[in-house]
Protein backbone atom coordinates (compact mmCIF):
# COMPACT_ATOMS: atom_id res chain seq x y z
CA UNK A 1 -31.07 -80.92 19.71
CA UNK A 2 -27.71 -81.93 18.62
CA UNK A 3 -28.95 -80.29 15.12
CA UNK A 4 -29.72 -77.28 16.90
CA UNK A 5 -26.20 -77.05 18.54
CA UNK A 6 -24.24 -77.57 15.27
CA UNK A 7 -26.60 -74.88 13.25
CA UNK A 8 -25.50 -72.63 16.40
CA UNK A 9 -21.86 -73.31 16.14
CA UNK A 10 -21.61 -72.70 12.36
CA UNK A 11 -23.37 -69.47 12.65
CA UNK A 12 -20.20 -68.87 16.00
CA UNK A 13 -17.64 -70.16 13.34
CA UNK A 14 -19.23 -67.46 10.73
CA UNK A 15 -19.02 -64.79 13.67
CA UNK A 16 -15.93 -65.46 14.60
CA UNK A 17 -14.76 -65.57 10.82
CA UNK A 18 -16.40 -62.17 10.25
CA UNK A 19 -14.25 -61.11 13.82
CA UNK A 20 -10.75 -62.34 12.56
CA UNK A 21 -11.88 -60.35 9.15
CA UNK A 22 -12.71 -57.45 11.15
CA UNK A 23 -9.38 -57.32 13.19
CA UNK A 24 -7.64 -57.25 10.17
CA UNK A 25 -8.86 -54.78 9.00
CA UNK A 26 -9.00 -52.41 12.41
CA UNK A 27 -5.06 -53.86 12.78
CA UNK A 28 -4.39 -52.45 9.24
CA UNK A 29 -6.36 -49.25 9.80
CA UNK A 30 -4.54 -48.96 12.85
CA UNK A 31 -0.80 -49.25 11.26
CA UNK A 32 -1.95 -46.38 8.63
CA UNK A 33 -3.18 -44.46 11.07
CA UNK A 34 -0.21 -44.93 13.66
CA UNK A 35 2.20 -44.13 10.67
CA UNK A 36 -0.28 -40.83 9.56
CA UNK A 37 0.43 -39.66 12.97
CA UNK A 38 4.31 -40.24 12.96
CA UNK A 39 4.57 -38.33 9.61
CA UNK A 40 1.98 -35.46 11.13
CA UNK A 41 4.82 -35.68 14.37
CA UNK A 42 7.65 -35.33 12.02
CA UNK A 43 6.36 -32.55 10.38
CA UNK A 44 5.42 -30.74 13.81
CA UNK A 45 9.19 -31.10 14.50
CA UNK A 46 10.05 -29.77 11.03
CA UNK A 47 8.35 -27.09 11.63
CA UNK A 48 9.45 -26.18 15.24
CA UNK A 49 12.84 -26.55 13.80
CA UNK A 50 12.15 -23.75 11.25
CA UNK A 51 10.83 -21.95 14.32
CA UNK A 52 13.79 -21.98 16.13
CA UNK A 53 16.25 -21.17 13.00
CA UNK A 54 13.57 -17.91 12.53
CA UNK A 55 14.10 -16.68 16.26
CA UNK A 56 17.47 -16.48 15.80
CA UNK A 57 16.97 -14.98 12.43
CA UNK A 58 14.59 -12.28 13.66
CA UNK A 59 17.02 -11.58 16.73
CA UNK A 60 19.98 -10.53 13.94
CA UNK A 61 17.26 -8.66 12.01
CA UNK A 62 15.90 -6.65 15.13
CA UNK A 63 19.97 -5.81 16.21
CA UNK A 64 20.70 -4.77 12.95
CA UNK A 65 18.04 -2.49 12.66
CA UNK A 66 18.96 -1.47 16.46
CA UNK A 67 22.71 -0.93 15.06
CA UNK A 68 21.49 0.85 11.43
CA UNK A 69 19.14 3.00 13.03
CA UNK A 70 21.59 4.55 15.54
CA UNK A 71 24.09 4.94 12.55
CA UNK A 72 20.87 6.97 11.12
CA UNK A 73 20.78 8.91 14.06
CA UNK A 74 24.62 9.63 14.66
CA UNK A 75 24.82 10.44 10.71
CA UNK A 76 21.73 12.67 11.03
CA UNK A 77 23.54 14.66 13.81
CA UNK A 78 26.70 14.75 11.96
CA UNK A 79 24.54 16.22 9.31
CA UNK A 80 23.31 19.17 11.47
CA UNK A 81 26.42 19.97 12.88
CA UNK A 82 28.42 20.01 9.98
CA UNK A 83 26.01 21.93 7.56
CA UNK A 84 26.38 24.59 10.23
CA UNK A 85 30.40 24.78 10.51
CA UNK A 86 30.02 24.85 6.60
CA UNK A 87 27.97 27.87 6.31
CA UNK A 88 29.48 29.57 9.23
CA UNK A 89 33.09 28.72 7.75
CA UNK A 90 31.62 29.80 4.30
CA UNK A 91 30.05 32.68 5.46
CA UNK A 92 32.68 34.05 7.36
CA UNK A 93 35.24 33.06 4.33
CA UNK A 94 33.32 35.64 2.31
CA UNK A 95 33.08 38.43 4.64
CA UNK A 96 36.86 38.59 5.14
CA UNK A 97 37.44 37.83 1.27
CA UNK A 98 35.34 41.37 0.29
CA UNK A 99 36.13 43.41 3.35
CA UNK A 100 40.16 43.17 2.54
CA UNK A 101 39.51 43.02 -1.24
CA UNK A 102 37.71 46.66 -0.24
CA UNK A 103 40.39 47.46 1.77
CA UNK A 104 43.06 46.67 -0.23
CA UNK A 105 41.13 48.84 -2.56
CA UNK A 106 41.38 51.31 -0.70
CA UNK A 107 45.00 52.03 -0.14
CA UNK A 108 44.89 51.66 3.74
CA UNK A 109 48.59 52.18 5.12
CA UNK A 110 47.99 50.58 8.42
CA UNK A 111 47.39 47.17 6.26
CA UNK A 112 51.15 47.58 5.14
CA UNK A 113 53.68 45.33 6.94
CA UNK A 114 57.48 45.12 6.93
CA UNK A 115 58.87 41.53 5.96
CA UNK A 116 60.05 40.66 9.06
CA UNK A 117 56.61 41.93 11.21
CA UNK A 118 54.87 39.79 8.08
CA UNK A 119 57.09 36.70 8.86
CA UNK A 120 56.20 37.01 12.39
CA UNK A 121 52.37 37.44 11.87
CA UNK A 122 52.66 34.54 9.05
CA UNK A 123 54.07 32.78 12.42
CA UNK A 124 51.40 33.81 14.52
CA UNK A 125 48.60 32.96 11.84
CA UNK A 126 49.91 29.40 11.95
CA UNK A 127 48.04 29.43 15.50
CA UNK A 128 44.51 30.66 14.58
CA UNK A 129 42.78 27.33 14.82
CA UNK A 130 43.89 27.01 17.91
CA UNK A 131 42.29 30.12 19.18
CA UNK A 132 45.09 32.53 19.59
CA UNK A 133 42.63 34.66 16.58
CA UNK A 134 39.86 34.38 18.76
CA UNK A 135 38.62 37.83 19.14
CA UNK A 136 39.53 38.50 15.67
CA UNK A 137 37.80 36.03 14.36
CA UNK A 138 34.84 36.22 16.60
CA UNK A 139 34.68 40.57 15.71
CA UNK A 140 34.21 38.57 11.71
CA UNK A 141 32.05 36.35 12.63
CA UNK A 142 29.69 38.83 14.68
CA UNK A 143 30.44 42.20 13.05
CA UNK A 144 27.26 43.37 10.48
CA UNK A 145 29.30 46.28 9.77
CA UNK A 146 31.46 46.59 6.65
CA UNK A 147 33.20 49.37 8.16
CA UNK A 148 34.17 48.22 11.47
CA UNK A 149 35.23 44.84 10.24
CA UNK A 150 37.66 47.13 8.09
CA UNK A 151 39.12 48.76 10.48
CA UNK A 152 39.32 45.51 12.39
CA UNK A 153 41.13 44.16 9.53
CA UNK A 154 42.89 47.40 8.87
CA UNK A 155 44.34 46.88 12.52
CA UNK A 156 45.02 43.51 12.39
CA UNK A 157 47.22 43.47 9.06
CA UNK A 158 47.61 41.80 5.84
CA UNK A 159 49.33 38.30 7.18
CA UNK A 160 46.33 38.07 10.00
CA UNK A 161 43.76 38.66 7.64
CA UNK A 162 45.30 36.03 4.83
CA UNK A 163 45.78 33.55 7.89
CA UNK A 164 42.14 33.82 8.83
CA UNK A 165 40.79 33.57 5.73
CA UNK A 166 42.89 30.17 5.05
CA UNK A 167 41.34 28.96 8.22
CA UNK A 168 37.77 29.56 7.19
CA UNK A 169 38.50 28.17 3.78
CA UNK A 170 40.12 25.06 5.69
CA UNK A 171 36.77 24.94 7.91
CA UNK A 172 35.02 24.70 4.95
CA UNK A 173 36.47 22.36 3.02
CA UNK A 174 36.44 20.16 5.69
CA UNK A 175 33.04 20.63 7.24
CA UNK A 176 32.39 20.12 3.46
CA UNK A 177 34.12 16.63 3.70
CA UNK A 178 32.59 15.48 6.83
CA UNK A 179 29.19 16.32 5.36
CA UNK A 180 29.61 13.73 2.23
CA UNK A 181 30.62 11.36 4.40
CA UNK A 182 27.67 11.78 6.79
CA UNK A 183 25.90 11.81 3.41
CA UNK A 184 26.78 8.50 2.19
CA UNK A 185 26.95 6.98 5.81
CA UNK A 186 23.54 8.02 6.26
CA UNK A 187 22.35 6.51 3.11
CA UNK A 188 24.19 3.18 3.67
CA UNK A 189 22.64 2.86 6.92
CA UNK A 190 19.07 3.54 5.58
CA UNK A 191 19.24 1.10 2.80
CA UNK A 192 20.65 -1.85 5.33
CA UNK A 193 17.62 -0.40 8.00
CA UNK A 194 15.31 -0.71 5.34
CA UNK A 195 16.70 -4.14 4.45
CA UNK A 196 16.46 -5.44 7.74
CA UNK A 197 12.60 -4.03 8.13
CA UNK A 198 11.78 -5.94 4.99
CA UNK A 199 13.76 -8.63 6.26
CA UNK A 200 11.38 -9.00 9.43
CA UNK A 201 8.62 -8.29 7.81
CA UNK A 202 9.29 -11.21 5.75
CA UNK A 203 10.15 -13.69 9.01
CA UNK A 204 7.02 -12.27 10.61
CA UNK A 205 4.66 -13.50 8.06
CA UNK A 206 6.90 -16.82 7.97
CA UNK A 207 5.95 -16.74 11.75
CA UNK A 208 2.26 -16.42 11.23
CA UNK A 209 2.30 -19.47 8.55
CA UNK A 210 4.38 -21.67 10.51
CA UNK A 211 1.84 -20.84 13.50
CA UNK A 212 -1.13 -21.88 11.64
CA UNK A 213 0.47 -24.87 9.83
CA UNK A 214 1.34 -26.14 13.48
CA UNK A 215 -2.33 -25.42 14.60
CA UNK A 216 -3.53 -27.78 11.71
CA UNK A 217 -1.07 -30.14 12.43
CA UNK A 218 -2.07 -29.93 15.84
CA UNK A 219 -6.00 -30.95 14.76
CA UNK A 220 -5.00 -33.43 12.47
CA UNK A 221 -2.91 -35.15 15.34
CA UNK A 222 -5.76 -34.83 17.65
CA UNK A 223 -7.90 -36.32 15.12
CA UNK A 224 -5.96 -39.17 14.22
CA UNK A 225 -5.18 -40.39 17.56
CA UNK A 226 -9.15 -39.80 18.18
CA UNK A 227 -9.77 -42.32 14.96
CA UNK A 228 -6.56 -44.91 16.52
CA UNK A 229 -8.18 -44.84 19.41
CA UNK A 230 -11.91 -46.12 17.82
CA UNK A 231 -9.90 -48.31 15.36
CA UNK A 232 -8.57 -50.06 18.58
CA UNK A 233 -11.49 -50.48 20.74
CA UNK A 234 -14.70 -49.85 18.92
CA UNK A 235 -14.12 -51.56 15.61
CA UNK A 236 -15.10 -54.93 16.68
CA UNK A 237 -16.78 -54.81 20.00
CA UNK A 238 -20.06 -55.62 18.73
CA UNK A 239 -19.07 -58.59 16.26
CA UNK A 240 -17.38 -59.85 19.43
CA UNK A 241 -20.37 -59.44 22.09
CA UNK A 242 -22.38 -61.01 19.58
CA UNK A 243 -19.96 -64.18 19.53
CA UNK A 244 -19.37 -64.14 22.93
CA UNK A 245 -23.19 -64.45 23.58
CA UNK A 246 -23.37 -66.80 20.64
CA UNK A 247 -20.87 -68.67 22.42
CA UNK A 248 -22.81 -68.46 25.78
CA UNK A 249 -26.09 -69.38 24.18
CA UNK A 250 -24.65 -72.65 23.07
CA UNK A 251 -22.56 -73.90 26.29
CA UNK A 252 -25.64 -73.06 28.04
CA UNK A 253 -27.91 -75.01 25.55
CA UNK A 254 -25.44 -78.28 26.23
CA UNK A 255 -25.54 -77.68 30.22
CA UNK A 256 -22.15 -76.47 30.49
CA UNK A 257 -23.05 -72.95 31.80
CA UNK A 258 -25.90 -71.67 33.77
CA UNK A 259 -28.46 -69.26 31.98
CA UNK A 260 -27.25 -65.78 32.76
CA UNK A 261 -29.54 -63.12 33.93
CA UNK A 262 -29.73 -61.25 30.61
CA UNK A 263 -30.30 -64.32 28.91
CA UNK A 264 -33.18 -65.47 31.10
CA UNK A 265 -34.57 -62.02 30.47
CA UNK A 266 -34.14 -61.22 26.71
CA UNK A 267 -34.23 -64.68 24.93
CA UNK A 268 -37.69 -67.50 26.71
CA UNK A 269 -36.91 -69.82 23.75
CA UNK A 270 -32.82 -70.19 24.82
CA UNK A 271 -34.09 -70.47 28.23
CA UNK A 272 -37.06 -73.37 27.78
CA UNK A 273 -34.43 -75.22 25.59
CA UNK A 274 -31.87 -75.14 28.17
CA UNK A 275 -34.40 -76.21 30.79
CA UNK A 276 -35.13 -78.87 28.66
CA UNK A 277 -31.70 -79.96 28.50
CA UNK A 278 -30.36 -79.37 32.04
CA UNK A 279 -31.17 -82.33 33.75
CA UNK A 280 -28.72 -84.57 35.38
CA UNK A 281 -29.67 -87.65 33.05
CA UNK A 282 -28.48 -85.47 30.30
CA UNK A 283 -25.64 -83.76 31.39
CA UNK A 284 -23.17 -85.93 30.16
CA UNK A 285 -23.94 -86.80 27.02
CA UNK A 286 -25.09 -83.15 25.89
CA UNK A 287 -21.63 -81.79 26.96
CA UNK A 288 -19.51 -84.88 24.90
CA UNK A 289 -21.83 -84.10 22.26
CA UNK A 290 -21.12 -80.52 22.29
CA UNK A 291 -17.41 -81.43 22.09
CA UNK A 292 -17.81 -83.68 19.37
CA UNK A 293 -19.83 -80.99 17.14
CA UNK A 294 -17.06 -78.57 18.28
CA UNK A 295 -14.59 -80.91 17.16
CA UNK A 296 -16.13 -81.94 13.77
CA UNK A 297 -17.14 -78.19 12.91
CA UNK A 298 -14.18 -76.52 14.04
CA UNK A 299 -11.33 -78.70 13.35
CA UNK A 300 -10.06 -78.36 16.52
């Protein structure tokens, strides 16, 4: 019997050896997984990092194209209005040039002036942008008739007719002006919009790989706090039942423990033997023997 006890603590000893073995190896598994998981963290913060620098990145982007595309739109109108003050001013430029270059042509006498009624119509010319040629200037602009706007300039005199037509060359030349600068405005801010579409187009597609980077990273945390979870608990749960009833098996076989129910159902041999061995006579000296086996075996 006392054979049988020591043959069933070495094989406990050799269980519990293959236990420490296996908890070394679960506690190691456990540390690489642990620090997997910190580096898969540090990356997910990485990451949402580069997220947040992109927002604000995207937020300049989408104002500057806000800002560029209302330069677009106020150069654009600029545009229009100015390319029709410079062929109006044009236009009517050329209508007054050849209907007093036919005039003068003709010989008119009531497009004669003195010196001093030219000094004062010079003085009054001075005034046409600010409307005081009005009517005159509206009769040009209107008039489809060569011969009525000659007799309209006929009437109006030489001075009048020069001061007019220095207005509509001024008109031009600065609706003229205005339009390159429109021009190149316009171009500046369509090169910048464009830019700034590129620009988002760009962060958007940095969006949609930073998305699905953090959706893997996501997994792979999932996954390896799934595996530190096994490593912890599962690893060696069977080497240790199996010691634990190796363990149980033996106390009981030197009277120390009563036979438990699953041992008096799974195992008749364990449970004659311990019959055998439970009586009072025996008690005693089974239980120091046990010790002593323990002792020996174990080094304890």
């Amino acid at each position: 019997m006392e054979s049988n006890g020591g043959n069933q603590l070495a094989a406990l000893q050799q269980e519990l050896s293959g236990l420490r073995s296996s908890t070394f190896v679960a506690k190691r598994r456990l540390r690489q997984l642990q620090q997997e998981r910190q580096n898969v963290r540090q990356q997910r913060r990485s990451i949402e990092r580069q997220q947040q620098q992109r927002q604000q990145e995207e937020a300049e982007a989408y104002e500057l194209l806000a800002q560029q595309s209302c330069c677009c739109e106020i150069a654009y109108q600029d545009l229009l209005q100015q390319s029709s003050r410079f062929a109006s001013a044009l236009r009517n430029k050329q209508k007054l040039e050849a209907a007093a270059a036919a005039l003068a042509a003709t010989g008119e006498p009531a497009f004669a002036a003195t010196e001093g009624a030219a000094a004062a119509a010079a003085a009054r010319a001075d005034d046409a942008e600010h409307g005081h040629f009005g009517c005159f200037i509206a009769s040009a602009q209107d008039s489809e008739k060569e011969e009525a706007l000659r007799v309209l300039l006929a009437a109006a005199g030489r001075n009048k007719v020069r001061a007019a037509i220095q207005y509509w060359t001024r008109e031009a030349s600065s609706a003229k002006w205005i339009l390159q600068r429109a021009h190149a405005e316009r171009d500046t801010a369509a090169n910048t919009r464009q830019d700034a579409q590129k620009q988002l187009q760009q962060l958007q597609q940095r969006a949609d790989a930073e998305r699905l980077q953090l959706q893997q990273l996501e997994q792979e945390e999932l996954a390896l706090q799934s595996a530190e979870t096994q490593s912890e608990s599962s690893s060696s749960r069977s080497r240790s039942l199996r010691a634990l009833e190796s363990l149980e098996r033996l106390l009981q076989q030197h009277n120390m423990l009563p036979l438990s129910p699953s041992l008096m159902r799974g195992d008749a041999d364990v449970s004659a033997t311990a019959a055998e061995v439970a009586g009072p006579e025996n008690s005693r000296s089974k239980s120091c023997s046990f010790w002593v086996q323990l002792e020996e075996n174990a080094g304890l």
